[in-house]
PDB file of N, CA and C in Angstrom:
ATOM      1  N   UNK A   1     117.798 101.400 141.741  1.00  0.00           N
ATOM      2  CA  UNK A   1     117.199 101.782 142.993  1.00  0.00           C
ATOM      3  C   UNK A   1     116.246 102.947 142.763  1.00  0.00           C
ATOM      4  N   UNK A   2     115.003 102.865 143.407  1.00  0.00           N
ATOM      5  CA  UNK A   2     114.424 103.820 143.504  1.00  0.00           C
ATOM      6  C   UNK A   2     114.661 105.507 144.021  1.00  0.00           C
ATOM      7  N   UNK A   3     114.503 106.679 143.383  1.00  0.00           N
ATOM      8  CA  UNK A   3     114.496 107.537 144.543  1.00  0.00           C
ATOM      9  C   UNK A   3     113.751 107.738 145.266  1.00  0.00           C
ATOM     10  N   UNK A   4     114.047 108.413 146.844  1.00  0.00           N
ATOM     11  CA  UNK A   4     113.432 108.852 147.941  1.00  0.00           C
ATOM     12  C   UNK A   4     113.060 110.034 147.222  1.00  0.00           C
ATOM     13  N   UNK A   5     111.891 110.604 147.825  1.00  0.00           N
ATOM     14  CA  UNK A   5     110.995 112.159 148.016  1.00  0.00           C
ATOM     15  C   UNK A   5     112.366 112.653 148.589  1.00  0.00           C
ATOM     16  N   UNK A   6     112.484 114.325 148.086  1.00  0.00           N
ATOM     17  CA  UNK A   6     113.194 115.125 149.148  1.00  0.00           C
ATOM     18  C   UNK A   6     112.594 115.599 149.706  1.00  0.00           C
ATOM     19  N   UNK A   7     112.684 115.667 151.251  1.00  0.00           N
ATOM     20  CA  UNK A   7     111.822 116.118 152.099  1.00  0.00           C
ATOM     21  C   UNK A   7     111.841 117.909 151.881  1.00  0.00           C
ATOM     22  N   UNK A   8     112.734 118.404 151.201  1.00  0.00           N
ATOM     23  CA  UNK A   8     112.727 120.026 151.192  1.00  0.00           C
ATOM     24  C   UNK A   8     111.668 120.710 149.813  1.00  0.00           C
ATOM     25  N   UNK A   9     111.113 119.103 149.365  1.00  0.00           N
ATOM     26  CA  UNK A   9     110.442 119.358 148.132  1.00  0.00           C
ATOM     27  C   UNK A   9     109.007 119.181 148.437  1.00  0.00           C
ATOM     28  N   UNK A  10     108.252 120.442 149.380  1.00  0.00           N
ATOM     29  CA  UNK A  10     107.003 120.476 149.530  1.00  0.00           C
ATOM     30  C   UNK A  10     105.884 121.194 148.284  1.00  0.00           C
ATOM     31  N   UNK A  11     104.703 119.811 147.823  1.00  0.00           N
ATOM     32  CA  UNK A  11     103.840 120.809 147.063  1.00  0.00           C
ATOM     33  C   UNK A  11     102.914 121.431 148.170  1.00  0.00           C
ATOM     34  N   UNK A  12     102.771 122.534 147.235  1.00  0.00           N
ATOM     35  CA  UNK A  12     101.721 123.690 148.316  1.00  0.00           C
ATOM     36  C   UNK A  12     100.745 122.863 147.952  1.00  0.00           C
ATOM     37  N   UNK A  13      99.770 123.110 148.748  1.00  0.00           N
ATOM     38  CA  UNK A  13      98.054 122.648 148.778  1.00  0.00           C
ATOM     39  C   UNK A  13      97.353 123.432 148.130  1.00  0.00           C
ATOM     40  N   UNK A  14      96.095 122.689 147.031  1.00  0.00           N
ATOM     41  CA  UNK A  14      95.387 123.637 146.181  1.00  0.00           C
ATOM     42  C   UNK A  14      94.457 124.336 147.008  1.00  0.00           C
ATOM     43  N   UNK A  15      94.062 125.563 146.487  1.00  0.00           N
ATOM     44  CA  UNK A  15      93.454 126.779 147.049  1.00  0.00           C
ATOM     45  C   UNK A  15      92.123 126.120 146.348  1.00  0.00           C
ATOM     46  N   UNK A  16      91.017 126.740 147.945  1.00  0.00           N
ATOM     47  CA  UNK A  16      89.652 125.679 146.907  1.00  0.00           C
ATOM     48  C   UNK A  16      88.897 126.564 146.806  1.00  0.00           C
ATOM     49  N   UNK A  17      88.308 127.042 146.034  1.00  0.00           N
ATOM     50  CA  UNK A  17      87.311 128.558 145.683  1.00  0.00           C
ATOM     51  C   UNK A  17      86.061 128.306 145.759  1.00  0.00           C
ATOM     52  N   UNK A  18      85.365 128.883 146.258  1.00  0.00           N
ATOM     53  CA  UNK A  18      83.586 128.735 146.705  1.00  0.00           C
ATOM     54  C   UNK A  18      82.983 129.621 146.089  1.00  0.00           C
ATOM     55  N   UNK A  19      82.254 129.491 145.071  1.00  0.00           N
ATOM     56  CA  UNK A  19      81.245 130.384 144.423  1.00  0.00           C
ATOM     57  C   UNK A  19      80.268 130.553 145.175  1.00  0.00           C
ATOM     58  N   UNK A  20      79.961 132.302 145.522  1.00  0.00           N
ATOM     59  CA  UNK A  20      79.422 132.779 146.715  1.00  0.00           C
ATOM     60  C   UNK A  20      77.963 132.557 146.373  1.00  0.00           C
ATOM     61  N   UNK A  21      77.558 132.556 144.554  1.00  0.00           N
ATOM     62  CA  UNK A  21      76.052 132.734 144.674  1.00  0.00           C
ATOM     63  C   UNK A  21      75.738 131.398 144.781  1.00  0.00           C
ATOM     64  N   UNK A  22      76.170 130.065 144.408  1.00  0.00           N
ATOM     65  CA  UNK A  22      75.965 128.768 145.052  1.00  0.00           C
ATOM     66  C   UNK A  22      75.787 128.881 146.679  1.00  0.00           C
ATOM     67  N   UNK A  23      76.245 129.378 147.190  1.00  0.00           N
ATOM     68  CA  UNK A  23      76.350 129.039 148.653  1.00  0.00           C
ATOM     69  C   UNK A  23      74.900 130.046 148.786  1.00  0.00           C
ATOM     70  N   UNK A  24      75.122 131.309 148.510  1.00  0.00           N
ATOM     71  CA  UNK A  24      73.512 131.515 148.602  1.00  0.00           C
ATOM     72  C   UNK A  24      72.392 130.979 148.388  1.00  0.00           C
ATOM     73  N   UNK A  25      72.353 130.094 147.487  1.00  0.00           N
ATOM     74  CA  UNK A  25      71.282 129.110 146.762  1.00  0.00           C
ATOM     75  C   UNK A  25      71.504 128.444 147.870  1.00  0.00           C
ATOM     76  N   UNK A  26      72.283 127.714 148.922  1.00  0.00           N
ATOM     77  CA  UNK A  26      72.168 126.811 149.831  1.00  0.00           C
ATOM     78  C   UNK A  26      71.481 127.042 150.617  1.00  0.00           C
ATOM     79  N   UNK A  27      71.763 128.322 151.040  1.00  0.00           N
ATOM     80  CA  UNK A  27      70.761 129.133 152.179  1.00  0.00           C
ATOM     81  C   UNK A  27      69.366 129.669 152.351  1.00  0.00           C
ATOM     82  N   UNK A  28      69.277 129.637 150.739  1.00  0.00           N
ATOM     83  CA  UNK A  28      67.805 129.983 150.523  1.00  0.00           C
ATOM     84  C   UNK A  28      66.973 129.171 150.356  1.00  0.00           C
ATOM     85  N   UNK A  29      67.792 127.622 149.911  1.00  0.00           N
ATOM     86  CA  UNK A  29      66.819 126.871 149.701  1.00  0.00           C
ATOM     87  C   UNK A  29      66.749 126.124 151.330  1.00  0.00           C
ATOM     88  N   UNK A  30      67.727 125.902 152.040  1.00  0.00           N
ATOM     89  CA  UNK A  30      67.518 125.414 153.407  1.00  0.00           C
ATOM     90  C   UNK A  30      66.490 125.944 154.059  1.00  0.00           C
ATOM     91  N   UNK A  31      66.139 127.283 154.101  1.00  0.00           N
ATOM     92  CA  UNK A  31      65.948 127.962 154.801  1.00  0.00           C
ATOM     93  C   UNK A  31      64.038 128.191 154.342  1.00  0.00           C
ATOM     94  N   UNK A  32      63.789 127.940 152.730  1.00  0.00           N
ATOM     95  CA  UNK A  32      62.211 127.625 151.956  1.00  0.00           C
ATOM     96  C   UNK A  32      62.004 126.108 153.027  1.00  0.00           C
ATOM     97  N   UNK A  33      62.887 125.312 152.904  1.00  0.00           N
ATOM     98  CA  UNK A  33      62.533 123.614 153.729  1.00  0.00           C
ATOM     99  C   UNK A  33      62.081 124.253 154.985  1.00  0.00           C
ATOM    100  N   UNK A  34      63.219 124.810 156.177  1.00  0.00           N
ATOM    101  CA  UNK A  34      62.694 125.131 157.353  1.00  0.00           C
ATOM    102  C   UNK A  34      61.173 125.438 157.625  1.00  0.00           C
ATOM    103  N   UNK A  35      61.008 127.040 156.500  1.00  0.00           N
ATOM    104  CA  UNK A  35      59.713 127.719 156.534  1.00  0.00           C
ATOM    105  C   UNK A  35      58.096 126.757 156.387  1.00  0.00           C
ATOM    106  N   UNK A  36      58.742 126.072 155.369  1.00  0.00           N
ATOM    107  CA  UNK A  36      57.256 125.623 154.373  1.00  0.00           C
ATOM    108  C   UNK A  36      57.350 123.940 154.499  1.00  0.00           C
ATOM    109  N   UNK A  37      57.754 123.099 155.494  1.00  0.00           N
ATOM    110  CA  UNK A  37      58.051 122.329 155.559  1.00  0.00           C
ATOM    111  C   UNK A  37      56.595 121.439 155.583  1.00  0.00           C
ATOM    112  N   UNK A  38      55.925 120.759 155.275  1.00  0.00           N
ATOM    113  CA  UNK A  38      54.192 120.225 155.059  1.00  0.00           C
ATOM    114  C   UNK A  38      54.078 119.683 156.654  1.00  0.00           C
ATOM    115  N   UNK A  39      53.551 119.955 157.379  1.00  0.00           N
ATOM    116  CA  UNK A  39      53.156 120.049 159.266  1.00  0.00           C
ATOM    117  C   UNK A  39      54.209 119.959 160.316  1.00  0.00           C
ATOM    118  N   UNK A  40      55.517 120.130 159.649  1.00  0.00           N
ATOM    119  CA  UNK A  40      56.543 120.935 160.687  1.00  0.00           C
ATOM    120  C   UNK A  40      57.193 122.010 160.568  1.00  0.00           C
ATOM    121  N   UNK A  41      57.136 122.676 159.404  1.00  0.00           N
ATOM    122  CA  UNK A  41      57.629 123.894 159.158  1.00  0.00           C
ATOM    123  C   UNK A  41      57.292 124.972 160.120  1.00  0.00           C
ATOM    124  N   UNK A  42      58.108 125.911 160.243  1.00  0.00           N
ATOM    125  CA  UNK A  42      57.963 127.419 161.166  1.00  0.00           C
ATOM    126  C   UNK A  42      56.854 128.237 161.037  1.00  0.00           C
ATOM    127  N   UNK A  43      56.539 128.424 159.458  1.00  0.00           N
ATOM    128  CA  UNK A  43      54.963 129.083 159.637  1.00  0.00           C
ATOM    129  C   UNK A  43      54.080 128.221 159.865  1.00  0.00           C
ATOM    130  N   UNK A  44      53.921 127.070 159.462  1.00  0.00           N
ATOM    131  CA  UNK A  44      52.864 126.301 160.093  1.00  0.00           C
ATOM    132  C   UNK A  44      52.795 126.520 161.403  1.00  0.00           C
ATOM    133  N   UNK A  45      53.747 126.440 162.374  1.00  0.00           N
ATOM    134  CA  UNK A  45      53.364 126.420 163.437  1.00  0.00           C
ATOM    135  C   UNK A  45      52.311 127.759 164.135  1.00  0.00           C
ATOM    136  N   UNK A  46      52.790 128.888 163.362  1.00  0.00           N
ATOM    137  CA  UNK A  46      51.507 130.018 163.951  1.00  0.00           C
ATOM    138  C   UNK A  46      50.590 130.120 163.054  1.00  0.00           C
ATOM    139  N   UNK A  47      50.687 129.802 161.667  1.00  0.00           N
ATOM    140  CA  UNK A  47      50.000 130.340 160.708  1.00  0.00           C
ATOM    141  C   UNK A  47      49.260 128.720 159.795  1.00  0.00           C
ATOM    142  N   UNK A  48      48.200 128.411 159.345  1.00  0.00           N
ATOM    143  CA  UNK A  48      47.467 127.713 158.435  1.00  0.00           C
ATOM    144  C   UNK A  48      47.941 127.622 157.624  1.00  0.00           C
ATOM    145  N   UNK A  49      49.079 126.861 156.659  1.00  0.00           N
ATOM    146  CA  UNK A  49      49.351 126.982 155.379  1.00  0.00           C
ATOM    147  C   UNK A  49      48.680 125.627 154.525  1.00  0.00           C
ATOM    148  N   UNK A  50      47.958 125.666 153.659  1.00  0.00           N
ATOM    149  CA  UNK A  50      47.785 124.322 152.978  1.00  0.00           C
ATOM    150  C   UNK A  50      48.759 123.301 152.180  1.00  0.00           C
ATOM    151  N   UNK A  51      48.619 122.194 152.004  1.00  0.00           N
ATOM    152  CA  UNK A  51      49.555 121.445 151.374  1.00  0.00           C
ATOM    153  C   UNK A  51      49.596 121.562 150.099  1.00  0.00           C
ATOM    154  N   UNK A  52      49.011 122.292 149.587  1.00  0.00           N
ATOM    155  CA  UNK A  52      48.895 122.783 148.311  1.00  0.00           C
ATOM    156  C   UNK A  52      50.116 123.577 148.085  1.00  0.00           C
ATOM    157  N   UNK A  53      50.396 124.494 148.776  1.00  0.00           N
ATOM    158  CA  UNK A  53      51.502 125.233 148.805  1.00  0.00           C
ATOM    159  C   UNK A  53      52.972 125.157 149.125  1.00  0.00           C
ATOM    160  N   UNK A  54      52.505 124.531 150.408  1.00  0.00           N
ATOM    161  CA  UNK A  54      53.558 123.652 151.227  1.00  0.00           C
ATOM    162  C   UNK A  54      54.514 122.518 150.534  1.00  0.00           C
ATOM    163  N   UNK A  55      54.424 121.722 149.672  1.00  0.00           N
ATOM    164  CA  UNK A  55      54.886 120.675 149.120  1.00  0.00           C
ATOM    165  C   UNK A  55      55.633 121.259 147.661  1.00  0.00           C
ATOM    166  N   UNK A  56      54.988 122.047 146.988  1.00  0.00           N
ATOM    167  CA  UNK A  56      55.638 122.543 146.061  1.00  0.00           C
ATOM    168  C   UNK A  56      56.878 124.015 146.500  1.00  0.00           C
ATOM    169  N   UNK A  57      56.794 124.361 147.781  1.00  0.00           N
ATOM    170  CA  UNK A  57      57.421 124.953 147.948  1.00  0.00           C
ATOM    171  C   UNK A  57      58.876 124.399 148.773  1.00  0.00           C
ATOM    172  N   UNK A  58      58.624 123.052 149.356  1.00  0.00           N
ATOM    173  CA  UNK A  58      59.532 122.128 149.717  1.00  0.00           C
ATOM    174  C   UNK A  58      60.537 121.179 148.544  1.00  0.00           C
ATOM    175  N   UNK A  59      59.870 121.174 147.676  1.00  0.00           N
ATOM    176  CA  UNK A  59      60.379 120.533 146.271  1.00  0.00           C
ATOM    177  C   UNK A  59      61.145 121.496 145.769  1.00  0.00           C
ATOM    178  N   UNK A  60      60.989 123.140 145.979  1.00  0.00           N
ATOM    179  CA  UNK A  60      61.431 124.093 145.021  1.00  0.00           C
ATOM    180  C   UNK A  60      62.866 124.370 145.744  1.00  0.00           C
ATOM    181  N   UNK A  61      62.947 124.284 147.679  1.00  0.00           N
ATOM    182  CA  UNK A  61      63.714 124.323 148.593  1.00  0.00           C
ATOM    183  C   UNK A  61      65.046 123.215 147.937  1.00  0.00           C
ATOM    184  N   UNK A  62      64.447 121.963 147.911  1.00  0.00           N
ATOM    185  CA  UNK A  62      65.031 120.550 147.900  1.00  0.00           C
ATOM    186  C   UNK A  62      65.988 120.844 146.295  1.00  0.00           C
ATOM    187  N   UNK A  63      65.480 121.621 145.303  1.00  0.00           N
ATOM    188  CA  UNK A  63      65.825 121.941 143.966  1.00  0.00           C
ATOM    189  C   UNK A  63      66.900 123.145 144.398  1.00  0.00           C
ATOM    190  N   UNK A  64      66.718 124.122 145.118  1.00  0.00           N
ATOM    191  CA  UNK A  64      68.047 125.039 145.206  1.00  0.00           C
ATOM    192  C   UNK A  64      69.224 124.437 146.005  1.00  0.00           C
ATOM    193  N   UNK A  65      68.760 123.407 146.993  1.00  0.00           N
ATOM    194  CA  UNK A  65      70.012 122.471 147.396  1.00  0.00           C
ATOM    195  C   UNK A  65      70.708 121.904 146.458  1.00  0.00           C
ATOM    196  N   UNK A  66      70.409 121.307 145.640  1.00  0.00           N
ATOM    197  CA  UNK A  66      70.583 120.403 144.602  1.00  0.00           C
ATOM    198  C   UNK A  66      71.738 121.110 143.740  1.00  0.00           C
ATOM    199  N   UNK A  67      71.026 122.326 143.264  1.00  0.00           N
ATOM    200  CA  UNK A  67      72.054 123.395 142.138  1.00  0.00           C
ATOM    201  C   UNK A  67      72.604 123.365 142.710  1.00  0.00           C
ATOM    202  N   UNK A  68      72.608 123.990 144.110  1.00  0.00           N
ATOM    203  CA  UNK A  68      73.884 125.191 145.112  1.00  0.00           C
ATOM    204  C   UNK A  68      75.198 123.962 145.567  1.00  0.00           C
ATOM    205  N   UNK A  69      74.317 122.869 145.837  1.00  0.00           N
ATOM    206  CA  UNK A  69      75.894 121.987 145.783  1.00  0.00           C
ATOM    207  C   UNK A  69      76.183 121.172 145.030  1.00  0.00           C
ATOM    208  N   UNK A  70      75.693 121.084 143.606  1.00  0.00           N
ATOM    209  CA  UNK A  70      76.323 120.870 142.600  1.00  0.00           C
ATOM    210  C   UNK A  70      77.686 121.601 142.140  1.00  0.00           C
ATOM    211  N   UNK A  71      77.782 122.628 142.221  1.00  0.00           N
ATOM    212  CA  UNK A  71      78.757 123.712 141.483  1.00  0.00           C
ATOM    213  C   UNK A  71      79.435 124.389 142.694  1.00  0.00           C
ATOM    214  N   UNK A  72      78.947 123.785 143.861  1.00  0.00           N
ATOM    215  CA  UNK A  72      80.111 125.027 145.130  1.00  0.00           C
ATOM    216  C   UNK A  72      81.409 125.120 145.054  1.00  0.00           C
ATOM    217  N   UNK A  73      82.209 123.988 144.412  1.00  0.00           N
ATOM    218  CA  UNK A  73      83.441 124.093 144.835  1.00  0.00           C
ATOM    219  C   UNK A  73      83.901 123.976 143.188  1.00  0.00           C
ATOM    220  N   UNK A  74      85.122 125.179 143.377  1.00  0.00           N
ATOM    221  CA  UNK A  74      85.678 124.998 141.800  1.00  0.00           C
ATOM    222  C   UNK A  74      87.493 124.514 142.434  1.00  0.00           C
TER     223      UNK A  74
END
Protein backbone atom coordinates (compact mmCIF):
# COMPACT_ATOMS: atom_id res chain seq x y z
CA UNK A 1 0.00 0.00 0.00
CA UNK A 2 0.93 3.28 -0.68
CA UNK A 3 1.61 6.04 1.93
CA UNK A 4 -0.63 9.05 2.53
CA UNK A 5 1.18 12.72 2.85
CA UNK A 6 1.06 13.69 6.59
CA UNK A 7 -0.87 16.49 6.68
CA UNK A 8 1.46 17.98 9.73
CA UNK A 9 4.29 17.67 7.09
CA UNK A 10 4.16 21.19 5.47
CA UNK A 11 7.06 22.33 2.92
CA UNK A 12 7.58 26.05 3.39
CA UNK A 13 7.39 27.94 0.05
CA UNK A 14 10.60 29.12 -1.72
CA UNK A 15 11.54 32.73 -1.01
CA UNK A 16 11.88 34.40 -4.58
CA UNK A 17 14.63 37.17 -4.68
CA UNK A 18 14.48 40.11 -7.18
CA UNK A 19 17.64 41.64 -8.24
CA UNK A 20 16.98 45.32 -7.69
CA UNK A 21 19.38 46.55 -10.57
CA UNK A 22 17.35 44.27 -13.13
CA UNK A 23 14.21 45.78 -12.09
CA UNK A 24 15.84 49.13 -12.62
CA UNK A 25 16.84 48.23 -16.13
CA UNK A 26 12.97 47.56 -16.46
CA UNK A 27 12.16 50.96 -15.64
CA UNK A 28 14.52 52.65 -17.57
CA UNK A 29 14.08 50.95 -20.44
CA UNK A 30 10.05 51.22 -20.26
CA UNK A 31 10.21 54.45 -19.57
CA UNK A 32 13.26 55.37 -23.04
CA UNK A 33 9.90 53.41 -25.10
CA UNK A 34 7.32 55.86 -23.41
CA UNK A 35 9.71 59.04 -24.11
CA UNK A 36 11.16 58.33 -27.64
CA UNK A 37 8.54 56.27 -28.98
CA UNK A 38 8.78 57.18 -33.30
CA UNK A 39 5.17 59.58 -33.51
CA UNK A 40 3.68 58.61 -30.18
CA UNK A 41 6.12 59.11 -27.71
CA UNK A 42 5.81 62.00 -24.86
CA UNK A 43 8.42 64.30 -26.28
CA UNK A 44 7.20 64.08 -29.57
CA UNK A 45 4.20 65.31 -28.58
CA UNK A 46 5.64 68.99 -27.57
CA UNK A 47 8.92 68.73 -29.01
CA UNK A 48 10.25 67.69 -32.96
CA UNK A 49 12.29 64.68 -32.52
CA UNK A 50 13.55 62.94 -35.79
CA UNK A 51 13.40 59.29 -36.58
CA UNK A 52 16.81 59.21 -36.70
CA UNK A 53 16.95 59.31 -33.09
CA UNK A 54 13.76 58.06 -32.19
CA UNK A 55 14.09 54.41 -33.45
CA UNK A 56 17.46 53.76 -32.18
CA UNK A 57 16.51 54.97 -28.99
CA UNK A 58 13.35 52.62 -28.94
CA UNK A 59 15.55 49.55 -29.89
CA UNK A 60 18.00 50.58 -27.01
CA UNK A 61 14.53 50.84 -24.58
CA UNK A 62 13.27 47.31 -26.14
CA UNK A 63 17.20 45.95 -25.28
CA UNK A 64 17.04 47.04 -21.43
CA UNK A 65 13.64 45.12 -21.26
CA UNK A 66 15.11 42.22 -22.61
CA UNK A 67 18.31 42.09 -19.98
CA UNK A 68 16.13 43.36 -16.98
CA UNK A 69 13.78 40.35 -17.43
CA UNK A 70 16.03 37.97 -18.34
CA UNK A 71 17.80 37.72 -14.87
CA UNK A 72 14.91 39.29 -12.42
CA UNK A 73 14.16 36.45 -10.58
CA UNK A 74 16.82 34.25 -8.82
Amino acid sequence: MGQANNPGKKSKPQQVKVNILRLLLILVGANIIMLCAPNIGMLNSFLYIPDIYTWPASMGGMALLFVGFRGLYK
